[in-house]
PDB file of N, CA and C in Angstrom:
ATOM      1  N   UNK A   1       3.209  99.938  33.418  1.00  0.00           N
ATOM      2  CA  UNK A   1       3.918 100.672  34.444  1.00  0.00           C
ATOM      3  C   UNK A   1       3.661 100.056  35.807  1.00  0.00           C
ATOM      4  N   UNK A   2       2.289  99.814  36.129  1.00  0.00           N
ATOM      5  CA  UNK A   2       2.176  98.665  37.511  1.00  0.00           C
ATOM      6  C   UNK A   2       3.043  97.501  37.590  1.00  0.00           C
ATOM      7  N   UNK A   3       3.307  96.972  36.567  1.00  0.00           N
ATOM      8  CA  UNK A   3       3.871  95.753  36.844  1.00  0.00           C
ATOM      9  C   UNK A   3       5.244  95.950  37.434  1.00  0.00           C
ATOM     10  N   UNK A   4       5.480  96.979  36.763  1.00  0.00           N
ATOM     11  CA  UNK A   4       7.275  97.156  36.680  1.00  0.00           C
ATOM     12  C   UNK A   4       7.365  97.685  38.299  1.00  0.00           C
ATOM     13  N   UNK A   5       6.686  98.597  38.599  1.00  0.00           N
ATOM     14  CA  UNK A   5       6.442  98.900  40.132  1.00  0.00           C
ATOM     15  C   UNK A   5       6.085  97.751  40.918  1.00  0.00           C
ATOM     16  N   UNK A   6       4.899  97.193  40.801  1.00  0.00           N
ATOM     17  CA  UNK A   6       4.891  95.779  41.606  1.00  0.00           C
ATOM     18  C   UNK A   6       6.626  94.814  41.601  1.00  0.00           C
ATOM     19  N   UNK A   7       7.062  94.943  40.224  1.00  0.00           N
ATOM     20  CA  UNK A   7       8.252  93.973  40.567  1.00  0.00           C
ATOM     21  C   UNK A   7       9.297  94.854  41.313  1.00  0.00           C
ATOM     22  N   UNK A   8       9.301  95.725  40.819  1.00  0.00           N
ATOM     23  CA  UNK A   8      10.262  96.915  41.996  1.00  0.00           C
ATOM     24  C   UNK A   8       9.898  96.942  43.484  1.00  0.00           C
ATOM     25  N   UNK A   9       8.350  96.479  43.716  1.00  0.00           N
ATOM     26  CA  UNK A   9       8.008  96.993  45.114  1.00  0.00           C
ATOM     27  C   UNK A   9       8.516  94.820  45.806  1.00  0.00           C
ATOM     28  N   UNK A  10       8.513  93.598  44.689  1.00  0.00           N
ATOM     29  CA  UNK A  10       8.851  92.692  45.241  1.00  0.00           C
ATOM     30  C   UNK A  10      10.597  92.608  45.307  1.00  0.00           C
ATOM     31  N   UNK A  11      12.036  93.169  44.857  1.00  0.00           N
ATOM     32  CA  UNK A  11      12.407  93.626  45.216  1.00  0.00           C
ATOM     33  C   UNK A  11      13.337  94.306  46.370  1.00  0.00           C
ATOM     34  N   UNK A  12      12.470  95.378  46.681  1.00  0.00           N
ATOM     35  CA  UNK A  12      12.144  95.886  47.828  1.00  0.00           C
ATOM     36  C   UNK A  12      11.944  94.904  48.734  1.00  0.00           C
ATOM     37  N   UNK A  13      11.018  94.488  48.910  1.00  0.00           N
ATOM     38  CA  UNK A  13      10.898  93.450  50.167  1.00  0.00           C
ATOM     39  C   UNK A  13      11.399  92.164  50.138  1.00  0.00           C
ATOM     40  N   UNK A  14      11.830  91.496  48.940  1.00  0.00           N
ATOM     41  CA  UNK A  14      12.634  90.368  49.151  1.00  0.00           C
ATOM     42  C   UNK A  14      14.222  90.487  48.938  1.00  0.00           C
ATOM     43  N   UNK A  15      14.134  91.342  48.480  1.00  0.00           N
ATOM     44  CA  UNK A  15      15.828  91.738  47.835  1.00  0.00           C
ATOM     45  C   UNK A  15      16.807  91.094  46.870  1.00  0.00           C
ATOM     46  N   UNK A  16      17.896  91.114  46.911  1.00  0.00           N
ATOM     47  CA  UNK A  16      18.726  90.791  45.830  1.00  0.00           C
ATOM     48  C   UNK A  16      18.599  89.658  45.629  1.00  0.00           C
ATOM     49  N   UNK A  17      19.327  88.842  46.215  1.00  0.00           N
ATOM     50  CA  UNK A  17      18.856  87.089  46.079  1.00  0.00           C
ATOM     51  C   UNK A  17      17.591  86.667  45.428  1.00  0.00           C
ATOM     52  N   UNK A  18      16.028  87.515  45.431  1.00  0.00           N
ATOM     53  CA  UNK A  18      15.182  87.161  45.026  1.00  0.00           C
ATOM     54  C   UNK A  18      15.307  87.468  42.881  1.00  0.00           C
ATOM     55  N   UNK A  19      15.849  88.359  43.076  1.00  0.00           N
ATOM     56  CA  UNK A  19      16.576  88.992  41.819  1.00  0.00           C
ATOM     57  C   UNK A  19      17.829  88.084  41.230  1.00  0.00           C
ATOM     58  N   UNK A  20      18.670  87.731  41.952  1.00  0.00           N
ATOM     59  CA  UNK A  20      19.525  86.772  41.404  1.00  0.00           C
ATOM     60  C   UNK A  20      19.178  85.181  41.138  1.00  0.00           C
ATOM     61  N   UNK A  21      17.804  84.764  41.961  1.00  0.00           N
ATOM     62  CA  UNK A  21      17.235  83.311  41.713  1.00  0.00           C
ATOM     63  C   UNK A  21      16.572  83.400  40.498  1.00  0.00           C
ATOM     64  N   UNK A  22      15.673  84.690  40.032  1.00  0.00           N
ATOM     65  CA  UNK A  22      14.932  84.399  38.718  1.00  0.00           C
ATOM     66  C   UNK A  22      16.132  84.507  37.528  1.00  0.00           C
ATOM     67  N   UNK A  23      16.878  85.445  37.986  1.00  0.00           N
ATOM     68  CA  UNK A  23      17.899  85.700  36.692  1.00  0.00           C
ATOM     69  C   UNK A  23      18.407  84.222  36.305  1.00  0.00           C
ATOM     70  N   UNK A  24      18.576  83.491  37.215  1.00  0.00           N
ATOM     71  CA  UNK A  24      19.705  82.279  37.126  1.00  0.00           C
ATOM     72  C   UNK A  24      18.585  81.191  36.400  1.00  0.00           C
ATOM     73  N   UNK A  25      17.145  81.398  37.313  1.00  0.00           N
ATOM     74  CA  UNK A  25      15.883  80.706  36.503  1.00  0.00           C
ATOM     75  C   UNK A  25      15.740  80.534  35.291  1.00  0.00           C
ATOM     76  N   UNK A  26      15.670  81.745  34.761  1.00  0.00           N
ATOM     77  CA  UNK A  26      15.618  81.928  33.454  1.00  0.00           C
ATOM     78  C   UNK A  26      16.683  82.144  32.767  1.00  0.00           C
ATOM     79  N   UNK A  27      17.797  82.138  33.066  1.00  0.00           N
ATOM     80  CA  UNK A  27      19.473  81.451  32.076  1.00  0.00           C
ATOM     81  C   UNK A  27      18.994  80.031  31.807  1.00  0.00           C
ATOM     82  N   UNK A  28      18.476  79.318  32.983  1.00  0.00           N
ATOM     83  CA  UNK A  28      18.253  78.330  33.366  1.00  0.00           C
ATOM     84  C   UNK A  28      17.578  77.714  32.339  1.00  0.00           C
ATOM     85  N   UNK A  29      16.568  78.289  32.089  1.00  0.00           N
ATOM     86  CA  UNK A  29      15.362  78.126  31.153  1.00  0.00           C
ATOM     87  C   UNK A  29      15.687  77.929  29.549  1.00  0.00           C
ATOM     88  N   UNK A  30      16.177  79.265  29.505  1.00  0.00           N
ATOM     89  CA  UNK A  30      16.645  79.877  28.221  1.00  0.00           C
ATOM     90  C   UNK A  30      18.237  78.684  27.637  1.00  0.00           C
ATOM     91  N   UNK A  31      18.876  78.376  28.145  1.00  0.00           N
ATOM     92  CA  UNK A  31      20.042  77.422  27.705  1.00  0.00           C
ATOM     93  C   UNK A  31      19.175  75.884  27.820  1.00  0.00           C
ATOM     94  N   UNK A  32      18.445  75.717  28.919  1.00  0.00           N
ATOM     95  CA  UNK A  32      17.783  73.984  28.309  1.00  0.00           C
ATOM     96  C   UNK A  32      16.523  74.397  26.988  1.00  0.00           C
ATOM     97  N   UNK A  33      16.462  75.312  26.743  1.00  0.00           N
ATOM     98  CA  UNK A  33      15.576  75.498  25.200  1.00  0.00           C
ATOM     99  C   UNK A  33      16.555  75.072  24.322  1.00  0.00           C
ATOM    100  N   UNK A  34      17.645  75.865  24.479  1.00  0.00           N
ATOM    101  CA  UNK A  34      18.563  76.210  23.165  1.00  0.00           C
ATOM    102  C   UNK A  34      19.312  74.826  23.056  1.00  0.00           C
ATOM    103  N   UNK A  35      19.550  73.888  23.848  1.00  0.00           N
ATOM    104  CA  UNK A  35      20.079  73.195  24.558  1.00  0.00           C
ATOM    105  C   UNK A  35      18.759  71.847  23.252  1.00  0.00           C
ATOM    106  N   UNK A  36      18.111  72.034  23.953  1.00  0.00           N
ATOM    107  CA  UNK A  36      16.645  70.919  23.403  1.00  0.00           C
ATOM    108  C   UNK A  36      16.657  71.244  21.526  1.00  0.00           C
ATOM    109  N   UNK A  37      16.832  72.280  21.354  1.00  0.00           N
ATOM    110  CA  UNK A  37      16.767  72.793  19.384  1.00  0.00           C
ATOM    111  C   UNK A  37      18.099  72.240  19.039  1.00  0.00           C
ATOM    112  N   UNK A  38      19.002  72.161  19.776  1.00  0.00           N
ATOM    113  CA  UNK A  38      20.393  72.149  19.398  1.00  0.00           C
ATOM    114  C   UNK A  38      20.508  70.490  18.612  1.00  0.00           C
ATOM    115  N   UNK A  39      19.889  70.188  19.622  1.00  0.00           N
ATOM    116  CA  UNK A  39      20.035  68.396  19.901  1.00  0.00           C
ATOM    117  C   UNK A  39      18.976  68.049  19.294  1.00  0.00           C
ATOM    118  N   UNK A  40      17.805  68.555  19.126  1.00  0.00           N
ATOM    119  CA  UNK A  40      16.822  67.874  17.881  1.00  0.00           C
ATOM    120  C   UNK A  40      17.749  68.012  16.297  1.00  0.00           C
ATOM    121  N   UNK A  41      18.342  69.336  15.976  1.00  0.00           N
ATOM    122  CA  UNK A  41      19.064  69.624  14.868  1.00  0.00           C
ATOM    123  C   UNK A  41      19.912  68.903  14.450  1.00  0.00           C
ATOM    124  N   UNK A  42      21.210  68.340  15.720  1.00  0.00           N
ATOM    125  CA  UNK A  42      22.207  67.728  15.233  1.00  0.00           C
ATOM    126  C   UNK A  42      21.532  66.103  14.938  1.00  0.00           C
ATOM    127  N   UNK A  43      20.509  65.658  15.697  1.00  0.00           N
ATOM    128  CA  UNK A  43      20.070  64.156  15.744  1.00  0.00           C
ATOM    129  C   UNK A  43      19.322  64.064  14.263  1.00  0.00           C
ATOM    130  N   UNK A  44      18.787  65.335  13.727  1.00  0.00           N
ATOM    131  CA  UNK A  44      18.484  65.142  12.717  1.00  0.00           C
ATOM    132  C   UNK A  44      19.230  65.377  11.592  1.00  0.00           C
ATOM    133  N   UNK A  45      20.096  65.811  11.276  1.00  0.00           N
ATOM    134  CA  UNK A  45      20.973  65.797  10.521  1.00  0.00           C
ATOM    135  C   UNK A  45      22.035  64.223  10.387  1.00  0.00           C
ATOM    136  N   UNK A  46      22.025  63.883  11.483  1.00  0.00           N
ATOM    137  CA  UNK A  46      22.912  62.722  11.765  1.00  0.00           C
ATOM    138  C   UNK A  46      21.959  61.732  11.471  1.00  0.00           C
ATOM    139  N   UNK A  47      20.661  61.353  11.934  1.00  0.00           N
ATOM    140  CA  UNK A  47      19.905  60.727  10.972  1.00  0.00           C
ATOM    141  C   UNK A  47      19.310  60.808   9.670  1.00  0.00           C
ATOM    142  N   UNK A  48      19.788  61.723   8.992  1.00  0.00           N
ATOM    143  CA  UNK A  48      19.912  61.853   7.495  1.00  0.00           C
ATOM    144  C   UNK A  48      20.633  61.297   6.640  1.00  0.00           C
ATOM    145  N   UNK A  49      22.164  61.427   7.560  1.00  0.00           N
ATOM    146  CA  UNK A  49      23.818  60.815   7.249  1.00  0.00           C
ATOM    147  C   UNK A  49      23.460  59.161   7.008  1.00  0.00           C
ATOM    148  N   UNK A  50      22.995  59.180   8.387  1.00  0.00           N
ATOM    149  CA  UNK A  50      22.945  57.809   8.309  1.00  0.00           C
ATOM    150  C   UNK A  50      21.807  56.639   7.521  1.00  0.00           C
ATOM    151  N   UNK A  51      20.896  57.722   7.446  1.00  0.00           N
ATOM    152  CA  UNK A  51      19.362  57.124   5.997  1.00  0.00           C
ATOM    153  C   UNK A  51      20.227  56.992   5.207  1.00  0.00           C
ATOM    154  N   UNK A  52      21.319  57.692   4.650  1.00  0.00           N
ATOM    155  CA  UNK A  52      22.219  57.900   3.157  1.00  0.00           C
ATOM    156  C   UNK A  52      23.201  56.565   3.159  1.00  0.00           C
ATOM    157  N   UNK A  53      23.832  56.636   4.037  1.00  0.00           N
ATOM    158  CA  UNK A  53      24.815  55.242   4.226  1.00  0.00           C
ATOM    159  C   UNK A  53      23.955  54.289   4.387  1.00  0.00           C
ATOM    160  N   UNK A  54      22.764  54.295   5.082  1.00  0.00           N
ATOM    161  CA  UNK A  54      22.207  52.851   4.900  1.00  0.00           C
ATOM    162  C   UNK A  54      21.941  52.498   3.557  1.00  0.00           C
ATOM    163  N   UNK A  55      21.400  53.101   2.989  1.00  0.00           N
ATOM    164  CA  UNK A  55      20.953  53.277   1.116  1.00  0.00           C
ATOM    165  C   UNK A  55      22.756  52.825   0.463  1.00  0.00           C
ATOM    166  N   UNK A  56      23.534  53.082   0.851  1.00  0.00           N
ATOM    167  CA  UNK A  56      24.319  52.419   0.095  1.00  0.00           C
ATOM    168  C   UNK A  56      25.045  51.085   0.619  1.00  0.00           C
ATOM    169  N   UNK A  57      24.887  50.948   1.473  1.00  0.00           N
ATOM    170  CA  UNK A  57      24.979  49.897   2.474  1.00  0.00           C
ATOM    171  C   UNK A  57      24.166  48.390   1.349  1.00  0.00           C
ATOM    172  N   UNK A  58      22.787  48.936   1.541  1.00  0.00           N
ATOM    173  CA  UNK A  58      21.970  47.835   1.011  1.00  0.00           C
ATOM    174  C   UNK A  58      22.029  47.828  -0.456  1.00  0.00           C
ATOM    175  N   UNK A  59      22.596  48.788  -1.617  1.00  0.00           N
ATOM    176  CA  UNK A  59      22.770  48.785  -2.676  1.00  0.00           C
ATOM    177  C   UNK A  59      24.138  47.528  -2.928  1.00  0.00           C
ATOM    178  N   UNK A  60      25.185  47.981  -1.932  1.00  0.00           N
ATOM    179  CA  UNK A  60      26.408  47.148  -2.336  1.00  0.00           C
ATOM    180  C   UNK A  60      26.009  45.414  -1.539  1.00  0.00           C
ATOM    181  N   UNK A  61      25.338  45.105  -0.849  1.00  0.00           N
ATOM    182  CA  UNK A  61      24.672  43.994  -0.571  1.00  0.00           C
ATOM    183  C   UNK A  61      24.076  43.491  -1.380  1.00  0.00           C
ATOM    184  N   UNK A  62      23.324  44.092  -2.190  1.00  0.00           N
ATOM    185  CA  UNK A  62      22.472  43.713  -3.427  1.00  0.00           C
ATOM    186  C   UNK A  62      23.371  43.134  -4.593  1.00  0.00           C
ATOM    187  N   UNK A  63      24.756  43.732  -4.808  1.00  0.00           N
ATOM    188  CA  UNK A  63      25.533  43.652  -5.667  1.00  0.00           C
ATOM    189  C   UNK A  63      26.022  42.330  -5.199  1.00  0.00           C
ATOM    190  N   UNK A  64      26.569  42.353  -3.597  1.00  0.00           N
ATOM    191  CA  UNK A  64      27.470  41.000  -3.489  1.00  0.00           C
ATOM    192  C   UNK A  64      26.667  40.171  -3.692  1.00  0.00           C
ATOM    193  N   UNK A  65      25.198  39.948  -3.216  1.00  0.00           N
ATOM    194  CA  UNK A  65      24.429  38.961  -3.769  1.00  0.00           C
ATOM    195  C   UNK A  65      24.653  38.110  -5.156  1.00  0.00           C
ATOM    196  N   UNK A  66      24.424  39.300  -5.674  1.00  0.00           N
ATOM    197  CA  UNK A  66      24.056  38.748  -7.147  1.00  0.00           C
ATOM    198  C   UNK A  66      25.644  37.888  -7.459  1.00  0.00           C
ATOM    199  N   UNK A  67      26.710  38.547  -7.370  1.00  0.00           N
ATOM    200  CA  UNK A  67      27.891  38.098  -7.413  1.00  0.00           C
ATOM    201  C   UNK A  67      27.988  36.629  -7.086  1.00  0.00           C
ATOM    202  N   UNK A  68      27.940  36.430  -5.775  1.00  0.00           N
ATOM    203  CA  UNK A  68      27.615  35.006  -5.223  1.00  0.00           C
ATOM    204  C   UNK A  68      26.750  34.470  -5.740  1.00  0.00           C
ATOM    205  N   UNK A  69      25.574  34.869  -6.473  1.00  0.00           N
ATOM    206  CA  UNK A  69      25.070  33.605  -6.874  1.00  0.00           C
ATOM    207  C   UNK A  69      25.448  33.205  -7.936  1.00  0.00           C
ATOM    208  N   UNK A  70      25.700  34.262  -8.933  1.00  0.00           N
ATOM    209  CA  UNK A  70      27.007  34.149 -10.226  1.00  0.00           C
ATOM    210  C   UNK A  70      28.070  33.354  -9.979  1.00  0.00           C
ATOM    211  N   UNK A  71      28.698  33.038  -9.030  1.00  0.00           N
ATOM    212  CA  UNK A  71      29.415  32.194  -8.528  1.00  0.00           C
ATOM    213  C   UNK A  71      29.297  30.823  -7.685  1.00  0.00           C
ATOM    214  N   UNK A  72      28.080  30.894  -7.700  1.00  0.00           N
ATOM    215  CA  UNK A  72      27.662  29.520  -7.209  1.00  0.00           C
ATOM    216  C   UNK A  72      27.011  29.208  -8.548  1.00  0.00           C
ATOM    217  N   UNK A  73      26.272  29.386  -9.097  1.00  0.00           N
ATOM    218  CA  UNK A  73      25.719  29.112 -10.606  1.00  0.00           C
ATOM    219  C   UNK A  73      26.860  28.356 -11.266  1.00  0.00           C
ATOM    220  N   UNK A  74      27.980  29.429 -11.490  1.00  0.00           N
ATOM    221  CA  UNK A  74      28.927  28.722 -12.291  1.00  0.00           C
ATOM    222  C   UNK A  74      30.148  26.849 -11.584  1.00  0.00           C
ATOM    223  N   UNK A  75      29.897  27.321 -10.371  1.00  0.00           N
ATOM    224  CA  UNK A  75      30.763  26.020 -10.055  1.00  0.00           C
ATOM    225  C   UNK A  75      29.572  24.907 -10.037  1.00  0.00           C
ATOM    226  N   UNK A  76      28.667  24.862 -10.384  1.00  0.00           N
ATOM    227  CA  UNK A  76      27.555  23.620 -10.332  1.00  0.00           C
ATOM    228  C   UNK A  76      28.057  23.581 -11.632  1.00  0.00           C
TER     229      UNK A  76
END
């Protein structure tokens, strides 16, 4: 109950503006959090995508390899 009176009694002596700077503070706050989870989530998901395509990436490399050398083998 003090606190809530202390912030009522700051307030009082600083007034609205002092009330509209924390509100905006802490939007402030609260959207670069959500903002920071958002963007760890999507970067990790998108580096998942892309662990997966690399894995087939280097599977079908492996294949043309072998191909080419099957084909160099045979024209000697």
């Amino acid at each position: 109950m003090a606190d809530a009176l202390s912030a009522l009694s700051l307030v009082e002596d600083y007034g609205l503006p002092l009330v509209l700077l924390l509100g905006a503070i802490y939007a402030l706050y609260r959207f670069m959090v959500f903002s920071l989870y958002e963007v760890k989530n999507e970067f990790g998901a998108h580096h998942s995508k892309a662990k997966e395509d690399m894995q087939d990436v280097k599977i079908q490399l492996g294949e043309i390899k072998t191909q080419l050398d099957i084909m160099l083998r045979n024209q000697k």
